[in-house]
C-alpha atoms as a PDB file:
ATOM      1  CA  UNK A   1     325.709 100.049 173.919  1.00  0.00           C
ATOM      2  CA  UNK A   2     328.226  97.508 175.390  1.00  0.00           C
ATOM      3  CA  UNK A   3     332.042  97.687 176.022  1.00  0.00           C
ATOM      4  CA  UNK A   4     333.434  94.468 175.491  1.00  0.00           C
ATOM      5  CA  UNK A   5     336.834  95.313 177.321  1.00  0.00           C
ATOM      6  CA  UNK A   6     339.643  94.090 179.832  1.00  0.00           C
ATOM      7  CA  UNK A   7     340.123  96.349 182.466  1.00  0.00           C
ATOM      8  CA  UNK A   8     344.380  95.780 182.023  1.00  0.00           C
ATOM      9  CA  UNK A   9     344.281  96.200 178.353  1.00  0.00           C
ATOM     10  CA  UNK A  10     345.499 100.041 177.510  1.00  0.00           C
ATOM     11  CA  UNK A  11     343.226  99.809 174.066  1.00  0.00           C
ATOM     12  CA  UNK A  12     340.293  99.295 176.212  1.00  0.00           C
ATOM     13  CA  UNK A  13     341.168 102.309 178.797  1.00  0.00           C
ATOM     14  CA  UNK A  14     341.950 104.489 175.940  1.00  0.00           C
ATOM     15  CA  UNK A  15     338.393 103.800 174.908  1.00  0.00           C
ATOM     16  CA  UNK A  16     336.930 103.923 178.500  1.00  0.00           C
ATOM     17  CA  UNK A  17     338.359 107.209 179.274  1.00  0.00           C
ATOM     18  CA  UNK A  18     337.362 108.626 176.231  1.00  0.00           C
ATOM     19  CA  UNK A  19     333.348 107.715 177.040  1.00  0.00           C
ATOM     20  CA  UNK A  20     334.130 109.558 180.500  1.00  0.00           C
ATOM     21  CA  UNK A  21     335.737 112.889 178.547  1.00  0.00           C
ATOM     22  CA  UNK A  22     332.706 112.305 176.433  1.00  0.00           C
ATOM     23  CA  UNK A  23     330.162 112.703 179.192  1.00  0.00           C
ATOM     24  CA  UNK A  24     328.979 108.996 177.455  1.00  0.00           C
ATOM     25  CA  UNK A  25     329.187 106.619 180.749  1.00  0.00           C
ATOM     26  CA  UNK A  26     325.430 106.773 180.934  1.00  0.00           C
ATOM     27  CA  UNK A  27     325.026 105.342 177.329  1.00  0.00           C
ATOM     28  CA  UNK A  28     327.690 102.172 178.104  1.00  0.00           C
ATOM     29  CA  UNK A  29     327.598  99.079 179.613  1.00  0.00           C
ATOM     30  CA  UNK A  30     330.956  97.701 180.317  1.00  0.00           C
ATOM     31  CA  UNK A  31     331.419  94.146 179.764  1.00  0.00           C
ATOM     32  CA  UNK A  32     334.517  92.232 181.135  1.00  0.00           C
ATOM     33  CA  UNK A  33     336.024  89.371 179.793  1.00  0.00           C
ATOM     34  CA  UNK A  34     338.705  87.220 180.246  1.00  0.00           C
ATOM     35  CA  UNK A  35     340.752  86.210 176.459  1.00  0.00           C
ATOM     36  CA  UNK A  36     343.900  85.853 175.166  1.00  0.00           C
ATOM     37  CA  UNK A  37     344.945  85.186 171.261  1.00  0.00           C
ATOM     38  CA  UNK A  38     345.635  81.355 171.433  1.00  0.00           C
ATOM     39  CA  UNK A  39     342.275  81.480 173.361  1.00  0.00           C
ATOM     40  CA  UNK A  40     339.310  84.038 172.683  1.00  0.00           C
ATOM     41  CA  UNK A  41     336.439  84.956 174.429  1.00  0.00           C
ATOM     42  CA  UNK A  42     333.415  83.690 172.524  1.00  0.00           C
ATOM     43  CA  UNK A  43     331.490  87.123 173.297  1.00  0.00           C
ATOM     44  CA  UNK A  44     334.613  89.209 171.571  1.00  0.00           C
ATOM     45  CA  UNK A  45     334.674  86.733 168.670  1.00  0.00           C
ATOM     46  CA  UNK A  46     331.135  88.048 168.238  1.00  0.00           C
ATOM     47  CA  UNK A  47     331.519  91.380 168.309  1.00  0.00           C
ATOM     48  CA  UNK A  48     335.103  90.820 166.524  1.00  0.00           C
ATOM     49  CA  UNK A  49     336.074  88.403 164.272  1.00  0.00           C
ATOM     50  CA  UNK A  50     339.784  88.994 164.933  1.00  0.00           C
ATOM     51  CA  UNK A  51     339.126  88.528 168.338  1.00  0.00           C
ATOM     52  CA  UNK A  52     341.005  91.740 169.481  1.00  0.00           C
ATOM     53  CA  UNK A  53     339.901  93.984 172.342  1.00  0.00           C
ATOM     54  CA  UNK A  54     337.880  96.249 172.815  1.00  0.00           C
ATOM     55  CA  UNK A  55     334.673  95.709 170.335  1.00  0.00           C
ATOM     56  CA  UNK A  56     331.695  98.457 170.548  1.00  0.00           C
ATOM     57  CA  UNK A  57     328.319  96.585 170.428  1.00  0.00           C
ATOM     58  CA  UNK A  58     325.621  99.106 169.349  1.00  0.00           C
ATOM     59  CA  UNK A  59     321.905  98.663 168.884  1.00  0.00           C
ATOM     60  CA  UNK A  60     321.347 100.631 165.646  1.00  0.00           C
ATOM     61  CA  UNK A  61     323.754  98.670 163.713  1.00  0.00           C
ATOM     62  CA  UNK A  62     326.811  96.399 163.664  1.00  0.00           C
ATOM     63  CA  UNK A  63     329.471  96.109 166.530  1.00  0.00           C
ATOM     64  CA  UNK A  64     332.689  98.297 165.562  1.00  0.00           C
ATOM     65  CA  UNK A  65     335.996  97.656 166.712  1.00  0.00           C
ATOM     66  CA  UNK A  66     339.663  98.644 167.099  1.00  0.00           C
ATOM     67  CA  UNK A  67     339.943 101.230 169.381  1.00  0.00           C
ATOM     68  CA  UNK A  68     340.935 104.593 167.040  1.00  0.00           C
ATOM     69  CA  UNK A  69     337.493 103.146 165.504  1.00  0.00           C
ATOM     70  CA  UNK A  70     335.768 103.004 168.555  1.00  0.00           C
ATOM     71  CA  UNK A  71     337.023 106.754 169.941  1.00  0.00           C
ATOM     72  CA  UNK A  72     336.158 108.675 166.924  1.00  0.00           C
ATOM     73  CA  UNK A  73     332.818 106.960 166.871  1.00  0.00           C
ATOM     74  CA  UNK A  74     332.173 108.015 170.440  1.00  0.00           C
ATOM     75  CA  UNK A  75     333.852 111.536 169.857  1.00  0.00           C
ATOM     76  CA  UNK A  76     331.100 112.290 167.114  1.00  0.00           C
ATOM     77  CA  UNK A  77     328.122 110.328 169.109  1.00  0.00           C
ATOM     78  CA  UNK A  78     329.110 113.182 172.229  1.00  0.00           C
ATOM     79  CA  UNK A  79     329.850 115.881 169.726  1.00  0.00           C
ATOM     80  CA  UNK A  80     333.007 115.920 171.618  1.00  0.00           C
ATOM     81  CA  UNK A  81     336.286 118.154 170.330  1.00  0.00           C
ATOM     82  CA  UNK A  82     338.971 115.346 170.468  1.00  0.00           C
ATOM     83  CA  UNK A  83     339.651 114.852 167.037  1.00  0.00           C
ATOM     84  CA  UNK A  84     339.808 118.608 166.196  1.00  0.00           C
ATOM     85  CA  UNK A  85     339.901 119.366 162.228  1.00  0.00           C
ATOM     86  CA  UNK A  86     342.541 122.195 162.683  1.00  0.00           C
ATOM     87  CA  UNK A  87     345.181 119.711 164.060  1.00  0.00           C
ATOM     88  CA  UNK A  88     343.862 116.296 162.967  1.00  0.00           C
ATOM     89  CA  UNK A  89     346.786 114.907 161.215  1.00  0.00           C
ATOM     90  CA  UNK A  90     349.078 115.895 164.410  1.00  0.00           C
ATOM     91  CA  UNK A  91     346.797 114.138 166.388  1.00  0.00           C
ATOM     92  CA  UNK A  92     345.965 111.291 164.261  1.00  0.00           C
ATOM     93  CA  UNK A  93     349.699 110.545 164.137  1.00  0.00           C
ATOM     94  CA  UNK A  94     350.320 110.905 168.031  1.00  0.00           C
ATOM     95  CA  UNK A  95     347.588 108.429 168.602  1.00  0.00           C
ATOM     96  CA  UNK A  96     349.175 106.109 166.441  1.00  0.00           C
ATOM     97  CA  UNK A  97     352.687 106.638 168.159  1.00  0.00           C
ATOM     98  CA  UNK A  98     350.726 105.607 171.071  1.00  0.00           C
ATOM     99  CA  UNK A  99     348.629 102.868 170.232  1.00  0.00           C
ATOM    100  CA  UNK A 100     352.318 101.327 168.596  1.00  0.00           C
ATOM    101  CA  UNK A 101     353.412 102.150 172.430  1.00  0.00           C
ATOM    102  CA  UNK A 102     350.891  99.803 173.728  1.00  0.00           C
ATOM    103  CA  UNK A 103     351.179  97.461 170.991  1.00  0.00           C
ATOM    104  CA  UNK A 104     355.012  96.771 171.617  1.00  0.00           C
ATOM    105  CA  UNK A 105     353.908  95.944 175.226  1.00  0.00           C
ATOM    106  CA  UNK A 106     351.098  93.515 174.744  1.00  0.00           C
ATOM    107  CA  UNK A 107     353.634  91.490 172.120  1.00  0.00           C
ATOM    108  CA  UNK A 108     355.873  91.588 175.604  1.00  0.00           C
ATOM    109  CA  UNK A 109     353.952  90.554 177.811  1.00  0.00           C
ATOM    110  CA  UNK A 110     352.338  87.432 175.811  1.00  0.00           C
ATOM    111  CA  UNK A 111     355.560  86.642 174.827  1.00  0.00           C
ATOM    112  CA  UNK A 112     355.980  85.519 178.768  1.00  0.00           C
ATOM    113  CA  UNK A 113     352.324  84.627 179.346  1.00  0.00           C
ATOM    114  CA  UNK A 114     351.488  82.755 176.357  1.00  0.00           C
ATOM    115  CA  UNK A 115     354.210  81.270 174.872  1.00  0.00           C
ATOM    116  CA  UNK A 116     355.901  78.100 176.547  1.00  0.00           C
ATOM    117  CA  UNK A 117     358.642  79.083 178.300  1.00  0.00           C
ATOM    118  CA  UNK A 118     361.617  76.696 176.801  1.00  0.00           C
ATOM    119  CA  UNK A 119     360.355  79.002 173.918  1.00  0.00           C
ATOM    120  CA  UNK A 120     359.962  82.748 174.976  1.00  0.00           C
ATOM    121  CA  UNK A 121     362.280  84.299 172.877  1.00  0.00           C
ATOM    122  CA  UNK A 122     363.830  87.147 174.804  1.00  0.00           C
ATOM    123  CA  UNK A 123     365.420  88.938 172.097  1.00  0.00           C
ATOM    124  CA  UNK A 124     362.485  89.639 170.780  1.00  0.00           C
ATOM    125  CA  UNK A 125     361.169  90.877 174.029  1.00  0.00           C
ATOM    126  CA  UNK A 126     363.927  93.140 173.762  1.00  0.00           C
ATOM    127  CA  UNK A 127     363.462  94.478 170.065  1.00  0.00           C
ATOM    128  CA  UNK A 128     359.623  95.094 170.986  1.00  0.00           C
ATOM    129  CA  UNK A 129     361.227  97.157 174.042  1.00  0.00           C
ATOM    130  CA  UNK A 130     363.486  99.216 171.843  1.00  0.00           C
ATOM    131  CA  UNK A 131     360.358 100.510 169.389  1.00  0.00           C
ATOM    132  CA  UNK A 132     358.280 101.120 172.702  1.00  0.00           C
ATOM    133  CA  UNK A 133     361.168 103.336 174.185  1.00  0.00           C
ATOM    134  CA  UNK A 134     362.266 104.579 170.889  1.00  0.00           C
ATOM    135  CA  UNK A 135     358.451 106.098 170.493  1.00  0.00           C
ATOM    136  CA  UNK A 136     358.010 107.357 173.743  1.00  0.00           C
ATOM    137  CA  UNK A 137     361.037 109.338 173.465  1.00  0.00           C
ATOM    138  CA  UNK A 138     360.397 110.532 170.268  1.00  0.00           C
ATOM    139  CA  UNK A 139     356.763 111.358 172.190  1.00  0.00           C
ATOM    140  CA  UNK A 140     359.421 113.005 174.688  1.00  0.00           C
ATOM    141  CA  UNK A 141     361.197 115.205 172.302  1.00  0.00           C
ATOM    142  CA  UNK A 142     358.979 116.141 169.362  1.00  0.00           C
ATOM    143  CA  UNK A 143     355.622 116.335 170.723  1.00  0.00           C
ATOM    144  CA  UNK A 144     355.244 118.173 173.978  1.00  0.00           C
ATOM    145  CA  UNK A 145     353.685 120.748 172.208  1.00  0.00           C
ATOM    146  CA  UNK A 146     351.095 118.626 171.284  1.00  0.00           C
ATOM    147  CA  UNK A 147     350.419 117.871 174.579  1.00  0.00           C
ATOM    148  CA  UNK A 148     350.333 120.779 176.285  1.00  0.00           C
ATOM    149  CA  UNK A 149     347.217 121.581 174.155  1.00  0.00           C
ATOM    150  CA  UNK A 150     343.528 121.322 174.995  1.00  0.00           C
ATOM    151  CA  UNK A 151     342.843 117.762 175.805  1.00  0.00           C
ATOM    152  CA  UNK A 152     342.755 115.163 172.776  1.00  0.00           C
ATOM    153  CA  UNK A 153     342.161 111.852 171.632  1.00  0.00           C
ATOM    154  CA  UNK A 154     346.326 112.186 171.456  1.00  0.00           C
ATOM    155  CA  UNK A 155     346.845 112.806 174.411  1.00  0.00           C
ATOM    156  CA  UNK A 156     344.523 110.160 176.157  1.00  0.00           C
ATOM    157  CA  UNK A 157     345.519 107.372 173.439  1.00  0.00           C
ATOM    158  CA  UNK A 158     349.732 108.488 175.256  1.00  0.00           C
ATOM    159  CA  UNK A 159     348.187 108.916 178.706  1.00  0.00           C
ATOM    160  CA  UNK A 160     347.080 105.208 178.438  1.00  0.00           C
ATOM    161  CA  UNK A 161     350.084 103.586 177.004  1.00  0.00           C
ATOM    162  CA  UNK A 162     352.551 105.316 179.673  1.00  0.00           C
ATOM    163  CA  UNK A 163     350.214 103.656 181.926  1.00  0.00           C
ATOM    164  CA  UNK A 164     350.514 100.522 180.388  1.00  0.00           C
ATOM    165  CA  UNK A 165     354.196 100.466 180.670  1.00  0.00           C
ATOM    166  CA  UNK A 166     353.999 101.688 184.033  1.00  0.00           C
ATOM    167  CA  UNK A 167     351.388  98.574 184.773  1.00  0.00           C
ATOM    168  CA  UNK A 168     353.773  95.697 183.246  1.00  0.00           C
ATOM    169  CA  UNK A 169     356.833  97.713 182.608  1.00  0.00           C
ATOM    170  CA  UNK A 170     357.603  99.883 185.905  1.00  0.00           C
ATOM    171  CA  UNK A 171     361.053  98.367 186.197  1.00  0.00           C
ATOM    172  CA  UNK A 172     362.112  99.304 182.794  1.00  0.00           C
ATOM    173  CA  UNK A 173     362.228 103.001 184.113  1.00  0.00           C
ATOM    174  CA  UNK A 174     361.503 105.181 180.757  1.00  0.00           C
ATOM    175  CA  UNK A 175     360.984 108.214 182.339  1.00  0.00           C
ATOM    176  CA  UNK A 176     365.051 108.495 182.975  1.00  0.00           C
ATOM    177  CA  UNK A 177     365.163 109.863 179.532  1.00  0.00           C
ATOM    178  CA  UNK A 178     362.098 111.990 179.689  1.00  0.00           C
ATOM    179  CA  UNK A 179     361.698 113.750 182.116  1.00  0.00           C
ATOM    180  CA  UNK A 180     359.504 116.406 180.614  1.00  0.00           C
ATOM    181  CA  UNK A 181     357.327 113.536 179.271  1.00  0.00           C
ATOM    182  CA  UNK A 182     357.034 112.174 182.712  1.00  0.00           C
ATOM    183  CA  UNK A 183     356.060 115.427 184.070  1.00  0.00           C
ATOM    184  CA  UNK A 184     353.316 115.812 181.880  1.00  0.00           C
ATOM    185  CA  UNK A 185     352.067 112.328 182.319  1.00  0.00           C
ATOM    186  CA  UNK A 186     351.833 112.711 186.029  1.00  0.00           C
ATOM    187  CA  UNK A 187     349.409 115.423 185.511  1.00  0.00           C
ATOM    188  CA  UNK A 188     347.735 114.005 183.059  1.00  0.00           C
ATOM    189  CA  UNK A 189     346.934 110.855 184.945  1.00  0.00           C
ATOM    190  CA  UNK A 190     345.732 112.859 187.413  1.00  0.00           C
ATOM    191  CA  UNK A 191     342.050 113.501 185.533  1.00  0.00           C
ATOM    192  CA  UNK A 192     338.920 111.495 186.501  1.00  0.00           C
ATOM    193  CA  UNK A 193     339.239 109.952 183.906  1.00  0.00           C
ATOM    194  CA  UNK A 194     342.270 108.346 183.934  1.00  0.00           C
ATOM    195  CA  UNK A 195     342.564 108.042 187.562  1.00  0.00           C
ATOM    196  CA  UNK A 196     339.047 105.903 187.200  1.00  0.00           C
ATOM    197  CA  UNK A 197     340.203 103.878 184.747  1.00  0.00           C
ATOM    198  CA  UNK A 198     343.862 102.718 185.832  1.00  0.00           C
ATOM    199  CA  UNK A 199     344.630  98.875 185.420  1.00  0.00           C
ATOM    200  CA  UNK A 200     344.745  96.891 188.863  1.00  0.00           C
END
């Protein structure tokens, strides 16, 4: 199989961390590539019509993509427990907090990056800042218990997007508000696989 993945996008670390947790790194070849949406990379556009990291290319049938796609495919290829039935819709939901996390910051950062700069429009910069912070402290004060569980596909899909903001959002300082969120997290990032897997 082949990754096709950015090493600084949090939907592609989500992914690559959960190969590691799924003893899958063997099985996957991680390609690199350079895109952006005014400007795709012809091997995503391939694999992905939308053009969206990361894409899954497999050789028993057609690439798969988007990355809660990608993660439970790889959970059930390494008959791994991160998507356990008992607690599925908690952790289903939590992923999605978290994947809306690291949504809010790619819209922030291409704002900047993409988008001329007589035109960046900073308020919404701003509005896309409020829904991340607004999630993560919801994360902060409804869902420790979640996290304090066995390890999930929850838990990594959070672990990655408080990465992210700490990767293009350190100044915005969200861990002021949770601090028991920000305790967790530096634990959390402290597992192989997150610590080989962190954006540079």
């Amino acid at each position: 199989m082949k990754l096709i993945y950015s090493p600084a996008s949090p939907f592609a670390r989500k992914v690559a961390v959960t190969i590691a947790e799924c003893g899958l790194g063997a099985q996957v070849e991680f390609v690199s590539v350079a895109t952006t949406p005014v400007k795709t990379d012809p091997q995503l556009k391939a694999a992905n019509p939308l053009g969206k990291l990361p894409a899954l290319v497999r050789e028993d049938g057609p690439a798969i993509y988007d990355s809660r796609v990608i993660c439970r495919y790889l959970n059930d290829l390494g008959g791994g427990t991160l998507y356990p039935q008992g607690r599925i819709w908690d952790v289903l939901t939590l992923e999605a907090t978290a994947d809306g996390i690291m949504e809010a910051g790619i819209l922030m950062v291409y704002e900047r990056r993409v988008r001329p700069e007589d035109k960046v429009f900073d308020d919404w910069i701003e509005a896309q800042w409020g829904k991340a912070m607004s999630a993560i402290q919801a994360v902060n004060d409804r869902w420790m218990a979640q996290l304090a569980g066995p390890v999930d596909a929850a838990q990594i899909a959070v672990g990655c997007a408080l990465g992210y903001m700490d990767f293009r959002m350190g100044d915005r300082g969200w861990r002021t508000s949770c601090p028991e969120l920000a305790a967790w997290y530096e634990d959390f990032a402290k597992r192989p696989s997150m610590a080989g897997s962190a954006p540079a």
